[in-house]
Protein backbone atom coordinates (compact mmCIF):
# COMPACT_ATOMS: atom_id res chain seq x y z
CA UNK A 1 0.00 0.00 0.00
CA UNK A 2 2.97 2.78 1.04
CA UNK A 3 4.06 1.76 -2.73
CA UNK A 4 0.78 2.99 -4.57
CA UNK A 5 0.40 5.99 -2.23
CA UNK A 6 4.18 7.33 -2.90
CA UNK A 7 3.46 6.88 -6.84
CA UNK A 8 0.28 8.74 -6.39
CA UNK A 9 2.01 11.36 -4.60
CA UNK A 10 4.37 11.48 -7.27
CA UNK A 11 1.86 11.96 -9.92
CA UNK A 12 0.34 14.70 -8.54
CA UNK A 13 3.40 16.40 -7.94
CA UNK A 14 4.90 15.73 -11.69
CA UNK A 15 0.95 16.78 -12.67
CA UNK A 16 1.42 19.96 -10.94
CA UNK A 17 4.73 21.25 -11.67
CA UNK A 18 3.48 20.34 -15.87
CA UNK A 19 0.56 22.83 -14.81
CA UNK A 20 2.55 25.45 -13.48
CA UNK A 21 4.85 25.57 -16.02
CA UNK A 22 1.93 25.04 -18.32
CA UNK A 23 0.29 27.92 -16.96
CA UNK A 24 3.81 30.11 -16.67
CA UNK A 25 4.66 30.18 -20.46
CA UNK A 26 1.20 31.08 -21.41
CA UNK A 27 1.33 33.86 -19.34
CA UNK A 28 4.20 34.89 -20.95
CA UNK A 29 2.95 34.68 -24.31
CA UNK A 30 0.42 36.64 -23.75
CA UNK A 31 2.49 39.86 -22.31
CA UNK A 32 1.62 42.73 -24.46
CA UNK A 33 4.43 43.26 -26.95
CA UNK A 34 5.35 46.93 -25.87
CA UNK A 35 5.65 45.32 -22.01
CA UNK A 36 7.98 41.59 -23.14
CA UNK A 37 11.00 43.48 -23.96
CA UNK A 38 11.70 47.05 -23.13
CA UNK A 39 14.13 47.98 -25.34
CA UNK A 40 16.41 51.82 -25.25
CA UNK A 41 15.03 53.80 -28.17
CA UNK A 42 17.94 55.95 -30.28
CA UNK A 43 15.46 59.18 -29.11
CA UNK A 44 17.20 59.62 -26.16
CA UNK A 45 20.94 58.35 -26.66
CA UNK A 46 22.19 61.39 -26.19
CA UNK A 47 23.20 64.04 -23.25
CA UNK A 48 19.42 66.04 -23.08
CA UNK A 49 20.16 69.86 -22.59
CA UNK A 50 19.98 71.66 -19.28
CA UNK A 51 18.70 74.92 -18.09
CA UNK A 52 22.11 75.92 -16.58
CA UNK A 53 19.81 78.85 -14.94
CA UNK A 54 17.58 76.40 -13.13
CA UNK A 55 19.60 72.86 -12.66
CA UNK A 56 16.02 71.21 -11.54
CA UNK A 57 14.55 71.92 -14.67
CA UNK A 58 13.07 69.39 -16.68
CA UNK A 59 15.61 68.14 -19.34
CA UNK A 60 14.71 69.52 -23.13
CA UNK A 61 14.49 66.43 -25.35
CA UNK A 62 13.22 63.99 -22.50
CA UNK A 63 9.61 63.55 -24.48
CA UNK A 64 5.99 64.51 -24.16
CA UNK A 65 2.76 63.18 -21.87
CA UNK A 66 2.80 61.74 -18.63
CA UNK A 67 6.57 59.98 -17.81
CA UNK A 68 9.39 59.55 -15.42
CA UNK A 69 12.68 60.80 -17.07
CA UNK A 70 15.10 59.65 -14.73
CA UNK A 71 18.94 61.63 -15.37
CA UNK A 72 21.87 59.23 -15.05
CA UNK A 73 24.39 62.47 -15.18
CA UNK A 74 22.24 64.42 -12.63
CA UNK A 75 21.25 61.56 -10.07
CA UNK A 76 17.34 63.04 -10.48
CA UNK A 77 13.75 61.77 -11.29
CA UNK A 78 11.01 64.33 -12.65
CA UNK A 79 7.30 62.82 -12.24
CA UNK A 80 6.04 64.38 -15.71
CA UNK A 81 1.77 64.76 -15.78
CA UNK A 82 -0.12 64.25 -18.62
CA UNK A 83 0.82 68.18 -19.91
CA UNK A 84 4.10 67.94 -19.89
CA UNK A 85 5.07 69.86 -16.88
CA UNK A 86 7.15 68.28 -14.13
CA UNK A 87 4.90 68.00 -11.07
CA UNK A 88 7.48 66.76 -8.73
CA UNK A 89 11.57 66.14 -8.93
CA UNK A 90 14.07 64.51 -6.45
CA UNK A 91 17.65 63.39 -6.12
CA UNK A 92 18.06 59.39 -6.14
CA UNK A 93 21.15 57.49 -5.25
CA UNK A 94 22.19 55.28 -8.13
CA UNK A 95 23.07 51.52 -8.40
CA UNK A 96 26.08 50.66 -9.70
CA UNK A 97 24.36 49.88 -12.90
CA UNK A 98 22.85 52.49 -15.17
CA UNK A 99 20.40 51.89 -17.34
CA UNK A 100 21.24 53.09 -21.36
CA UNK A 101 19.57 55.81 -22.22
CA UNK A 102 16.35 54.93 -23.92
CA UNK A 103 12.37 55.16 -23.20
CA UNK A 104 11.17 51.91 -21.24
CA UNK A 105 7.75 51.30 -19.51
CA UNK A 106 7.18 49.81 -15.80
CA UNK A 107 7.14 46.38 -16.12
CA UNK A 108 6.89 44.90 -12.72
CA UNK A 109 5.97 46.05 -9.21
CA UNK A 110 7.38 45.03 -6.03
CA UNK A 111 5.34 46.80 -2.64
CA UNK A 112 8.52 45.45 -0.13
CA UNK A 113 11.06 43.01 -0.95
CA UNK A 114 15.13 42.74 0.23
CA UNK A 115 17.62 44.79 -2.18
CA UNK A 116 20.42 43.11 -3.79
CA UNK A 117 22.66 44.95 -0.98
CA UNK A 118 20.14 43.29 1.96
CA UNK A 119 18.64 46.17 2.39
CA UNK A 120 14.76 45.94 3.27
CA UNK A 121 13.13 47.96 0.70
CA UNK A 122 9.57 48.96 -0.32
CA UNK A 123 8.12 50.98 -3.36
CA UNK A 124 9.55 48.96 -6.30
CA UNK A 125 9.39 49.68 -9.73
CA UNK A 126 11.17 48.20 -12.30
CA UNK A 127 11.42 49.29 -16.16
CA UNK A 128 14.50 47.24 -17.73
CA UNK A 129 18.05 45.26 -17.05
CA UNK A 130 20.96 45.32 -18.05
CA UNK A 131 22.98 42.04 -18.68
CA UNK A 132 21.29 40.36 -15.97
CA UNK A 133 20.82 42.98 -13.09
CA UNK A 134 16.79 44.41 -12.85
CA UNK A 135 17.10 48.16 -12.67
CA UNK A 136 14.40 50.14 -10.51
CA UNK A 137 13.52 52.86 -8.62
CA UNK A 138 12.73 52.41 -4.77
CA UNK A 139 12.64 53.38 -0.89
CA UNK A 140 14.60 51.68 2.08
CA UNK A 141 12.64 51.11 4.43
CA UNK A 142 15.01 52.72 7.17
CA UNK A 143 14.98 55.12 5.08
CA UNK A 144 18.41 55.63 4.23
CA UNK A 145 20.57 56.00 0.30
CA UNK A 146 23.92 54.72 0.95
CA UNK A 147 26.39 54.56 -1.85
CA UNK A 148 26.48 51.08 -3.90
CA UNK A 149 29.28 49.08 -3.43
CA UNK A 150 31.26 49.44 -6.77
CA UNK A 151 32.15 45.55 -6.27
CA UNK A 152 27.98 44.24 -6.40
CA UNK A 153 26.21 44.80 -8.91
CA UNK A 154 23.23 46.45 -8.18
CA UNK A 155 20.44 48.52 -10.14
CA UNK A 156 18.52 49.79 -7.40
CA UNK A 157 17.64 53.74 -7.79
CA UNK A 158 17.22 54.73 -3.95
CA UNK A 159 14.94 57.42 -3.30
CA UNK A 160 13.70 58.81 -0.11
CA UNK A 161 10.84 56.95 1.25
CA UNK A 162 8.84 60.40 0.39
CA UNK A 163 10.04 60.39 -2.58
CA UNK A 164 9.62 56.48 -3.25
CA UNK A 165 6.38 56.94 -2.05
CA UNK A 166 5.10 59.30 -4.99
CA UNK A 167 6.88 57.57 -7.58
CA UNK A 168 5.15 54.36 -6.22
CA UNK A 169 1.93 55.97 -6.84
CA UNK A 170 2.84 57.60 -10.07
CA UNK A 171 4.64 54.88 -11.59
CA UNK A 172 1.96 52.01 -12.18
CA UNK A 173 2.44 49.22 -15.04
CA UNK A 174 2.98 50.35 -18.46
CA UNK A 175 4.17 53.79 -17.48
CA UNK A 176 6.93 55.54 -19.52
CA UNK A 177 10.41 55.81 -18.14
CA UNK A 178 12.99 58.19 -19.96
CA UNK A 179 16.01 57.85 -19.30
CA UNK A 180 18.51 60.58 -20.45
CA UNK A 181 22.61 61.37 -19.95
């Protein structure tokens, strides 16, 4: 009897892990195309030009319509609203990865999870990754933006938890990210 039981068991387990993975690559196929594969577009490959009067400005070049533009060369995010003007910007403390310059769109969401670093962090939004490492804005939860360690690499984009907190709501599935020089 413990012979015909253990098969059983098996069955249902082999029967399972068949659905699962059943169930896993249709979900995949069915990801709308624009969200499968973010790709960098050549729009925004190059340095976008600054306001040298007003360094918080929104960068020329960085689009139209409701976006984050996120500045590798400045360290800053701009929430963009549907007209085009910037209704909030903060500093962020890069990974040690940077995202090319390109337009992406949110593709996953993560309310608390641990960093790469260990950190406990909340707020996640991701929009790409480069050769293996997920790059994405959030918020540790204590709170604090310490400098990457140049030896891990990491493509967290710290924020304040203010900060992480409006981007969080902002930044749903399918939004735009910019990301300029």
């Amino acid at each position: 009897m413990a012979g015909s039981s253990s098969t059983f068991v098996a069955v249902l387990t082999a029967a399972a892990v068949a659905t699962v993975g059943f169930l896993a690559y249709r979900a995949s196929a069915s990801v709308p195309a624009g969200l499968a594969a973010p790709r960098p577009s050549a729009a925004a490959t190059t340095e976008a030009p600054r306001d040298t009067r007003n360094p918080t400005a929104l960068p020329a070049g960085s689009g139209t319509g409701a976006r984050v533009v996120y500045s590798v060369a400045d360290d800053r995010v701009w929430l963009t609203a549907s007209d085009g003007r910037a209704g909030r910007t903060f500093q962020v403390t890069p990974g040690s990865v940077d995202p090319l310059p390109g337009t992406y769109a949110v593709t996953s969401r993560s309310g608390a999870v641990t960093g790469t670093d260990g950190t406990p962090i909340e707020h996640v939004v991701r929009f790409t990754s480069v050769k293996g490492v997920s790059i994405g804005f959030s918020a540790a939860v204590d709170g604090s933006t310490p400098a990457p360690d140049p030896a891990r690499r990491t493509g967290g984009i710290r924020a304040s938890r203010a900060d992480g907190n409006a981007l969080w709501k902002f930044a749903t599935i399918g939004r735009r990210v910019v990301v300029v020089r």
